[in-house]
N, C-alpha and C. Protein backbone atom coordinates (compact mmCIF):
# COMPACT_ATOMS: atom_id res chain seq x y z
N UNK A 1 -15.05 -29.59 5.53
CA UNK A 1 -13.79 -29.21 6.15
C UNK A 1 -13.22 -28.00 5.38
N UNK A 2 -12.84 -26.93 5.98
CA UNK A 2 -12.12 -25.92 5.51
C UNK A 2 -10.92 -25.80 4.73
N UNK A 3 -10.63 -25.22 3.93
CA UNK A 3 -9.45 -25.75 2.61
C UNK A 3 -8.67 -24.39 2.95
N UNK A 4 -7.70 -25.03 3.28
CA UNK A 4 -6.24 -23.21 2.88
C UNK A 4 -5.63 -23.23 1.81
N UNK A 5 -5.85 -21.92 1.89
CA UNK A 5 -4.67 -21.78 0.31
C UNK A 5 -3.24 -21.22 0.69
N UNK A 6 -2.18 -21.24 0.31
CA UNK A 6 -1.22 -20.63 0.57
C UNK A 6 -0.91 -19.99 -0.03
N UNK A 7 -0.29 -18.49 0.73
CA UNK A 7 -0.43 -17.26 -0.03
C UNK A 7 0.51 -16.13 0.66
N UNK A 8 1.47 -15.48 0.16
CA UNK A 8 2.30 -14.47 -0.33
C UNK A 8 1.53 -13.11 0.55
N UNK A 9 1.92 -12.52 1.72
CA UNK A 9 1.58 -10.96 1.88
C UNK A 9 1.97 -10.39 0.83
N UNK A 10 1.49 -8.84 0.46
CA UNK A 10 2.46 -8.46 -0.41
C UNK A 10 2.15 -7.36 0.09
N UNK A 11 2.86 -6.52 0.82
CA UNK A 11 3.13 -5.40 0.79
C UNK A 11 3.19 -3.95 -0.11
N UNK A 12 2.75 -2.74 -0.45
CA UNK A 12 3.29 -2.46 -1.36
C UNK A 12 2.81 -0.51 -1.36
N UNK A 13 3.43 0.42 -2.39
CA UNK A 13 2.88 1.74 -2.39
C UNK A 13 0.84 1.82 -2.92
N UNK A 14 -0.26 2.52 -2.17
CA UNK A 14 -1.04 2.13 -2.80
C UNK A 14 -1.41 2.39 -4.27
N UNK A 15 -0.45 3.32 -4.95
CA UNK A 15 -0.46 3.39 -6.73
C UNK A 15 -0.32 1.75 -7.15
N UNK A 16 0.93 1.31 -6.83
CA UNK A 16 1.04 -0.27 -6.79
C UNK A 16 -0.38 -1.16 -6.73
N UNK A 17 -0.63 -1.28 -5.59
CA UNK A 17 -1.77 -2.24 -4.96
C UNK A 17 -2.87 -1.72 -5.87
N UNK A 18 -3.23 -0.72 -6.03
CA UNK A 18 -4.08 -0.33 -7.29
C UNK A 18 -4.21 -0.89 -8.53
N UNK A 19 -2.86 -1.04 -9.01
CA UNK A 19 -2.60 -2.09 -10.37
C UNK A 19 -2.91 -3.49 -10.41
N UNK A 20 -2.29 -3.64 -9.16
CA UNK A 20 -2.87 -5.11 -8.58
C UNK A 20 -4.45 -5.77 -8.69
N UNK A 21 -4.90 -4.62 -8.21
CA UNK A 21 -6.30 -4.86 -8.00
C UNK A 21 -6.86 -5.16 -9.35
N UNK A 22 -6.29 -3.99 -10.09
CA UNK A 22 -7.11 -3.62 -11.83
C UNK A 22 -6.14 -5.33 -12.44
N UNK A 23 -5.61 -5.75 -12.44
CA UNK A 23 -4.66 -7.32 -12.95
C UNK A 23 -5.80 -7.95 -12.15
N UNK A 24 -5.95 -8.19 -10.90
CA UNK A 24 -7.04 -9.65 -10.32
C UNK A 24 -8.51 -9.47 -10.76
N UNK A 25 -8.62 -8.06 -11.13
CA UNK A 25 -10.32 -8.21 -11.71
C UNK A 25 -10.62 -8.36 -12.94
N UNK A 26 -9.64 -8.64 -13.78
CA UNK A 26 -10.04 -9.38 -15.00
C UNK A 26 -10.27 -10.86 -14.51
N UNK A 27 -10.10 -11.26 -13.77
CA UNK A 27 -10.00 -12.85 -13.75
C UNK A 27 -10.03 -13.35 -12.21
N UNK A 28 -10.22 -12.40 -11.27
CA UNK A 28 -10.16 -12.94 -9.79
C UNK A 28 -9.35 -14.04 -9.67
N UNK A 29 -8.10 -13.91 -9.80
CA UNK A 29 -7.33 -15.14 -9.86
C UNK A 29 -5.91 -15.06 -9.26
N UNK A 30 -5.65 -13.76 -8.37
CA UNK A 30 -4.38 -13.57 -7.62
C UNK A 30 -4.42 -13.36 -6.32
N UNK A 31 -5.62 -12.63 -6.17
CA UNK A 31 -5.89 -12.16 -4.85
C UNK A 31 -6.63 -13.30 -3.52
N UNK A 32 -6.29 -13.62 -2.55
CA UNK A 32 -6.77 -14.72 -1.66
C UNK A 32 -7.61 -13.46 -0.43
N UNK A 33 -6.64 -12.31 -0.40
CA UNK A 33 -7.54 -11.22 0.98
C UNK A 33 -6.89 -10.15 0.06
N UNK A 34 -7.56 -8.97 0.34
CA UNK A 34 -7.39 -7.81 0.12
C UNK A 34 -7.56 -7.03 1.46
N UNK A 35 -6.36 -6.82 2.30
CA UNK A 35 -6.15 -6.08 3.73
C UNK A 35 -6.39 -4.94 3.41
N UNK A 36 -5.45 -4.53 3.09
CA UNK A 36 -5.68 -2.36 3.44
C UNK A 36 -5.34 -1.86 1.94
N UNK A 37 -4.97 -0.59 1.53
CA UNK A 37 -4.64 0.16 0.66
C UNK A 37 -3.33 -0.26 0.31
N UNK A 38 -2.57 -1.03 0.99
CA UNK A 38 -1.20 -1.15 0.90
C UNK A 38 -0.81 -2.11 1.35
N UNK A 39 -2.44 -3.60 1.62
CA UNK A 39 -1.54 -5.25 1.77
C UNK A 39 -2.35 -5.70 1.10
N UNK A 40 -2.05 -7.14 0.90
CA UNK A 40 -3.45 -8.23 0.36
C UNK A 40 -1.84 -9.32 0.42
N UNK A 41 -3.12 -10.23 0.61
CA UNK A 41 -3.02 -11.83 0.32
C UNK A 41 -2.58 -12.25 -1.29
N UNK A 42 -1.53 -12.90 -1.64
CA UNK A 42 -1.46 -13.15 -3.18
C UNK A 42 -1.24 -14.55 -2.89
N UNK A 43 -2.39 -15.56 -4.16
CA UNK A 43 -2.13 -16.77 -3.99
C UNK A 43 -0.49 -16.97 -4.07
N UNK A 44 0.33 -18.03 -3.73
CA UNK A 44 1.49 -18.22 -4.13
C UNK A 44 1.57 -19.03 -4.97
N UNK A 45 0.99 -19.94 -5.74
CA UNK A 45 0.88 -20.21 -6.99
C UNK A 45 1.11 -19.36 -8.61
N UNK A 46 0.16 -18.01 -8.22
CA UNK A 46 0.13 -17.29 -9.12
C UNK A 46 1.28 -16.04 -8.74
N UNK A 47 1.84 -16.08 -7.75
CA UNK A 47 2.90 -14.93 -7.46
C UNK A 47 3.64 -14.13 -8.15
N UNK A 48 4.84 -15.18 -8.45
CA UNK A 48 5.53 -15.07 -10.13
C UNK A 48 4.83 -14.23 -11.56
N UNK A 49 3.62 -15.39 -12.01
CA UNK A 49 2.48 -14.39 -12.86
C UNK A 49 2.64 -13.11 -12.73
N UNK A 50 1.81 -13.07 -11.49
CA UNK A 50 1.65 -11.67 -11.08
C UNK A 50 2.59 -10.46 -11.34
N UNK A 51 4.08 -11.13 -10.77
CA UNK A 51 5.19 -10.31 -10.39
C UNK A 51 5.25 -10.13 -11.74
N UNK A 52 5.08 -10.91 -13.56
CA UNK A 52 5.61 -10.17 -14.31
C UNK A 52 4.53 -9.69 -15.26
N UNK A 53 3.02 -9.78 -14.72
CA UNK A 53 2.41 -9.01 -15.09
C UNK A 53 2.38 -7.47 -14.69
N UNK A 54 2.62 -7.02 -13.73
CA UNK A 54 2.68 -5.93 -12.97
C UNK A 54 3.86 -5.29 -13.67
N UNK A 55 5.13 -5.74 -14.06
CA UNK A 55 5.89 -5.34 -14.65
C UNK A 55 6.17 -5.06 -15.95
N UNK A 56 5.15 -5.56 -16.68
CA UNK A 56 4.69 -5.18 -18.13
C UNK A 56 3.54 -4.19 -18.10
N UNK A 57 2.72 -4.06 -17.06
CA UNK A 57 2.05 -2.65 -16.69
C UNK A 57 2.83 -1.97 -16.33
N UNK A 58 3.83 -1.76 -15.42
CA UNK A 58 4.12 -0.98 -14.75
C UNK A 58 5.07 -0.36 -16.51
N UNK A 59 5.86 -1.02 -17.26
CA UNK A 59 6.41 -0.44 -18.51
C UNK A 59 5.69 0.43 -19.41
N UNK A 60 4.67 -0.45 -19.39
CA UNK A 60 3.25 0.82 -20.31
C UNK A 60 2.72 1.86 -19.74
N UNK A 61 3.17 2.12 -18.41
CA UNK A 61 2.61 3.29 -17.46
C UNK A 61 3.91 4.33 -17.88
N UNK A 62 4.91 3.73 -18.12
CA UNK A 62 5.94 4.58 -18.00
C UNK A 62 5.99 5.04 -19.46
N UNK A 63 6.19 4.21 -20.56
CA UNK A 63 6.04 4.53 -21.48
C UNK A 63 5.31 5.81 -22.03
N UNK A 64 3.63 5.80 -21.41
CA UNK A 64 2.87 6.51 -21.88
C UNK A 64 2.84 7.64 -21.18
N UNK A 65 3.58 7.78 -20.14
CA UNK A 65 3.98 8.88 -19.25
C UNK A 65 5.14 9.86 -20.10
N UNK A 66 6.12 8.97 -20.52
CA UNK A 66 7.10 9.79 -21.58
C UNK A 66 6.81 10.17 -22.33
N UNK A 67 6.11 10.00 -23.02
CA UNK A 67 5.38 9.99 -24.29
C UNK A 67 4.57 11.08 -24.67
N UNK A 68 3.68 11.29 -23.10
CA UNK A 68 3.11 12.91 -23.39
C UNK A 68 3.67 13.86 -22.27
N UNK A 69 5.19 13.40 -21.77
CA UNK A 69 5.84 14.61 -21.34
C UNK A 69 6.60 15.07 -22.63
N UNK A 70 6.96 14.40 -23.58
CA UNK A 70 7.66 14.68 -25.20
C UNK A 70 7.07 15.65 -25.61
N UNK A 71 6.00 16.21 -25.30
CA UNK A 71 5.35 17.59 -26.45
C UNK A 71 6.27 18.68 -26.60
């Protein structure tokens, strides 16, 4: 018998969904579908996770962006 998982669209810019991708392939463990450049399936279990892993990348992106506009 077929098993569902329940799971979160997530919408998003594809720089975003990019990060996403590079976070679920350490561990294949967020993603349920990967739609287009700019949807996928996120388990809803791991949602949350996700939401504040992405946000501790998304800080080190910025960081290191300031960092060598400073020269």
């Amino acid at each position: 018998m077929p098993k569902a998982t329940p799971g979160v669209l997530v919408q998003c810019d594809p720089s975003i969904k990019a990060i996403i991708n590079k976070i679920d392939a350490e561990r294949n463990d967020y993603i349920i579908e990967d739609i287009d450049d700019e949807t996928c399936v996120v388990k809803e279990s791991k949602y949350k996770e996700l939401q504040e892993r992405l946000k501790e990348e998304l800080k080190d992106t910025v960081k290191e962006a300031e960092e060598s506009g400073s020269d």
